[in-house]
C-alpha atoms as a PDB file:
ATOM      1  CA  UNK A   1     -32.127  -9.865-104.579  1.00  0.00           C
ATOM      2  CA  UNK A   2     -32.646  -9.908-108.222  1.00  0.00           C
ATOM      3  CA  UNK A   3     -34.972  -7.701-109.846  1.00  0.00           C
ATOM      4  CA  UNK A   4     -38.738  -7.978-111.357  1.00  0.00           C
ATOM      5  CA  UNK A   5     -38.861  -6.683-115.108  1.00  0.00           C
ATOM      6  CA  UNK A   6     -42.171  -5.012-115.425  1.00  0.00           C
ATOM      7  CA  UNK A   7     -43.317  -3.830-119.167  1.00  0.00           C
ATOM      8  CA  UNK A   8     -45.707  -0.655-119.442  1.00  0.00           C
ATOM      9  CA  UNK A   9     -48.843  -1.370-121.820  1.00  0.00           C
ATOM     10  CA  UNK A  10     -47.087   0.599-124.726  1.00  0.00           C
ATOM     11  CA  UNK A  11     -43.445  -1.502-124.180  1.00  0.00           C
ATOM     12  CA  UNK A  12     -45.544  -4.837-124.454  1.00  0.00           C
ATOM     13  CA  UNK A  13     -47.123  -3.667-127.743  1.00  0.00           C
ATOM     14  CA  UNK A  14     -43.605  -2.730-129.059  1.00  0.00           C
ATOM     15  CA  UNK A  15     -42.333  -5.924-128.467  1.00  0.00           C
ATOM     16  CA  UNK A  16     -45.490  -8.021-129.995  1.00  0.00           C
ATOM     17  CA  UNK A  17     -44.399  -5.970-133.070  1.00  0.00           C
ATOM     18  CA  UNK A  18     -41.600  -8.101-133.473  1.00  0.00           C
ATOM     19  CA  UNK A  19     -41.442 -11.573-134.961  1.00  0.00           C
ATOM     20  CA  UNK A  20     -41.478 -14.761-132.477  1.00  0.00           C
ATOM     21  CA  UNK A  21     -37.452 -15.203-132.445  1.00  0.00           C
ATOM     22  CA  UNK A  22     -36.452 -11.241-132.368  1.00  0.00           C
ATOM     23  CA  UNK A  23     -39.325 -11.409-129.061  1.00  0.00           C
ATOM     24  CA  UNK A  24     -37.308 -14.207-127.589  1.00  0.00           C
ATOM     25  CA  UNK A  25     -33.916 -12.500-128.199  1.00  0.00           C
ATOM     26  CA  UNK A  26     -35.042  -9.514-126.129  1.00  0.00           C
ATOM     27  CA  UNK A  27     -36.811 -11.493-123.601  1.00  0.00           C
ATOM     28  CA  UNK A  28     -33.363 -13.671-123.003  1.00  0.00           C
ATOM     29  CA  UNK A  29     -31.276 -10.393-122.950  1.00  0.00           C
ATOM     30  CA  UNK A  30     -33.438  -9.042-120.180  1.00  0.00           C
ATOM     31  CA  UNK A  31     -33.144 -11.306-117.564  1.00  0.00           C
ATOM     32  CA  UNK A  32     -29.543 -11.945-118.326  1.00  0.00           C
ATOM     33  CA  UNK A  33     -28.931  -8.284-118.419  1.00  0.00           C
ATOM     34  CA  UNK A  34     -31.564  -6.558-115.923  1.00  0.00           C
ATOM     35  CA  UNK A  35     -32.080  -8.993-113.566  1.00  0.00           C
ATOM     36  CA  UNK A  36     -29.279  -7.719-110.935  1.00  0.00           C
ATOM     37  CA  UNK A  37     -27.639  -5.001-111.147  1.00  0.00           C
ATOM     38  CA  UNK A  38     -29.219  -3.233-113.512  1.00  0.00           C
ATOM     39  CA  UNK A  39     -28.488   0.262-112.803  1.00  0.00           C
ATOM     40  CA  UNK A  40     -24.339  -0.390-113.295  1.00  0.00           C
ATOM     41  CA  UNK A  41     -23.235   1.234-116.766  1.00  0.00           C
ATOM     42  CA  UNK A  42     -21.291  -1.782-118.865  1.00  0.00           C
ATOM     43  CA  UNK A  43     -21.091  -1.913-122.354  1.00  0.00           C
ATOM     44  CA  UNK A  44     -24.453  -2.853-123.435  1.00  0.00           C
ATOM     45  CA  UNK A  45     -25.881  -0.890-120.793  1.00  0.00           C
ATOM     46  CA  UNK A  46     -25.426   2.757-120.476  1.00  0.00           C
ATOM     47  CA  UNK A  47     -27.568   5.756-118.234  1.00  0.00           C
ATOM     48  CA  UNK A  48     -28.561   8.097-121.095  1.00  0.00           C
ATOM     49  CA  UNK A  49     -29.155  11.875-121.300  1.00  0.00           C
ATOM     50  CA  UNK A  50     -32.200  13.384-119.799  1.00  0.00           C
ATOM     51  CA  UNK A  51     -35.111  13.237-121.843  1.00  0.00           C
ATOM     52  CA  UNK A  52     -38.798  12.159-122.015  1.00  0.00           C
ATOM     53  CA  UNK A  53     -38.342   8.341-122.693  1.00  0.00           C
ATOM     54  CA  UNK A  54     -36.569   6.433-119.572  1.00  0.00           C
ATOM     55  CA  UNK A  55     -33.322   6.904-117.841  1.00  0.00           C
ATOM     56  CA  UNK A  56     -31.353   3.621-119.219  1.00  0.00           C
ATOM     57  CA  UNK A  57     -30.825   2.408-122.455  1.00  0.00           C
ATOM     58  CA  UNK A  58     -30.104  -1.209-123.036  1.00  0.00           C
ATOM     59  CA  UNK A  59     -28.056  -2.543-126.418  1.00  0.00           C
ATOM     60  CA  UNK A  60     -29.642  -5.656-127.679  1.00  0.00           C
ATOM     61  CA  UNK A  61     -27.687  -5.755-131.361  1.00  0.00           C
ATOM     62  CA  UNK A  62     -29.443  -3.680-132.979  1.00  0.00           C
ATOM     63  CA  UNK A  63     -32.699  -3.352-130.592  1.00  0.00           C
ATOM     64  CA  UNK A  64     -32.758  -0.762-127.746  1.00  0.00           C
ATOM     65  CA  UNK A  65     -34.726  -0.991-124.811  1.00  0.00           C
ATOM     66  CA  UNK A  66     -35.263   1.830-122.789  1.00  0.00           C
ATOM     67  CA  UNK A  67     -35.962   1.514-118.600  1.00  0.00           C
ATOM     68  CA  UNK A  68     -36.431   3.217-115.611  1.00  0.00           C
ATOM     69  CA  UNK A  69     -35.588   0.870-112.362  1.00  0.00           C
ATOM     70  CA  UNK A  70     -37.397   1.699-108.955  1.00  0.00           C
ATOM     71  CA  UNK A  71     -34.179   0.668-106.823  1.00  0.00           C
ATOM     72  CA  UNK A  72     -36.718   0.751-103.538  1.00  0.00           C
ATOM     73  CA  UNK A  73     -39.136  -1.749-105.059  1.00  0.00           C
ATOM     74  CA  UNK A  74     -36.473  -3.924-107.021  1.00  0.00           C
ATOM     75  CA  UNK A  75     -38.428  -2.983-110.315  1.00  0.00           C
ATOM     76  CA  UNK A  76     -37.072  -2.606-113.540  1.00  0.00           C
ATOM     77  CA  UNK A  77     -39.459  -0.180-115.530  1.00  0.00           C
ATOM     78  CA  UNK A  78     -39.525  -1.199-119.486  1.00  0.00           C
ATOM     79  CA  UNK A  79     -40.506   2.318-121.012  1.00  0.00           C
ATOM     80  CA  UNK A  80     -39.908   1.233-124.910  1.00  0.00           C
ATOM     81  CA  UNK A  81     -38.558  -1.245-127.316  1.00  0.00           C
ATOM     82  CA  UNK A  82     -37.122  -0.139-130.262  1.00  0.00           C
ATOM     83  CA  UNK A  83     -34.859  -0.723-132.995  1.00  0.00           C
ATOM     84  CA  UNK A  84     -31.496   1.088-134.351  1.00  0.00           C
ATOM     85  CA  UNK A  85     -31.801   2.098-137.787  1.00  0.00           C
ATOM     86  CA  UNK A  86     -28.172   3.900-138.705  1.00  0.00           C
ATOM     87  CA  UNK A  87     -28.516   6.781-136.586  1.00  0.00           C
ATOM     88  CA  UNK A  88     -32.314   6.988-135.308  1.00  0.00           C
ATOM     89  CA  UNK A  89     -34.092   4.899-133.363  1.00  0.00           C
ATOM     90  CA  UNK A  90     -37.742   3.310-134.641  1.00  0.00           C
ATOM     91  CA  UNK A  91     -40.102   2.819-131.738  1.00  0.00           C
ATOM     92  CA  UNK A  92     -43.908   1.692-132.500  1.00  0.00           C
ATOM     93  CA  UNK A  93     -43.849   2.454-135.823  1.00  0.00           C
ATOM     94  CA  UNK A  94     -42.311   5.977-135.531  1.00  0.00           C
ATOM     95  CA  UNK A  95     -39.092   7.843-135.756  1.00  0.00           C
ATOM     96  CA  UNK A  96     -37.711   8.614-132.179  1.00  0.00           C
ATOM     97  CA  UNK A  97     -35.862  11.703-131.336  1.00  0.00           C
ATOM     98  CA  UNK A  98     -33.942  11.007-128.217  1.00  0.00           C
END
């Protein structure tokens, strides 16, 4: 059963932050790459350290989107969109520590 992407009120806002193409880019990769399965590490697709943000990080080039999935409600949970700038991640605006 393939699973429903969900965005929380801040993800949505870091997304709109991007330009029309860079939104559709992300969109695509999500429902390629969350839509089953999205708990299995590949090489995109990785289960990060603990920390505040979310639980997975997904590789989009040079964006990162970060997502919790709620395997008993087939729910993918996007927490934050950012993007990679050489070693730190920008999210909304700000430098994120992760």
């Amino acid at each position: 059963m393939p699973y429903r992407i969900a965005f929380s009120r801040n993800s949505l806002s870091h997304l709109q932050a991007f330009t029309a193409r860079e939104q559709r880019i992300i969109r695509d990769a999500l429902i390629e790459q969350l839509s089953n399965e999205p708990t299995v590490p590949t090489r995109n697709r990785k289960e990060m350290r603990p920390n505040w943000l979310a639980i997975w990080e997904l590789r989009i080039g040079d964006f990162r989107v970060y997502y919790d999935v709620d395997e008993d409600e087939s729910i993918v949970d996007i927490r934050a969109i950012g993007i990679k700038e050489g070693n730190q991640v920008r999210i909304g605006g700000e430098i994120i520590e992760l």
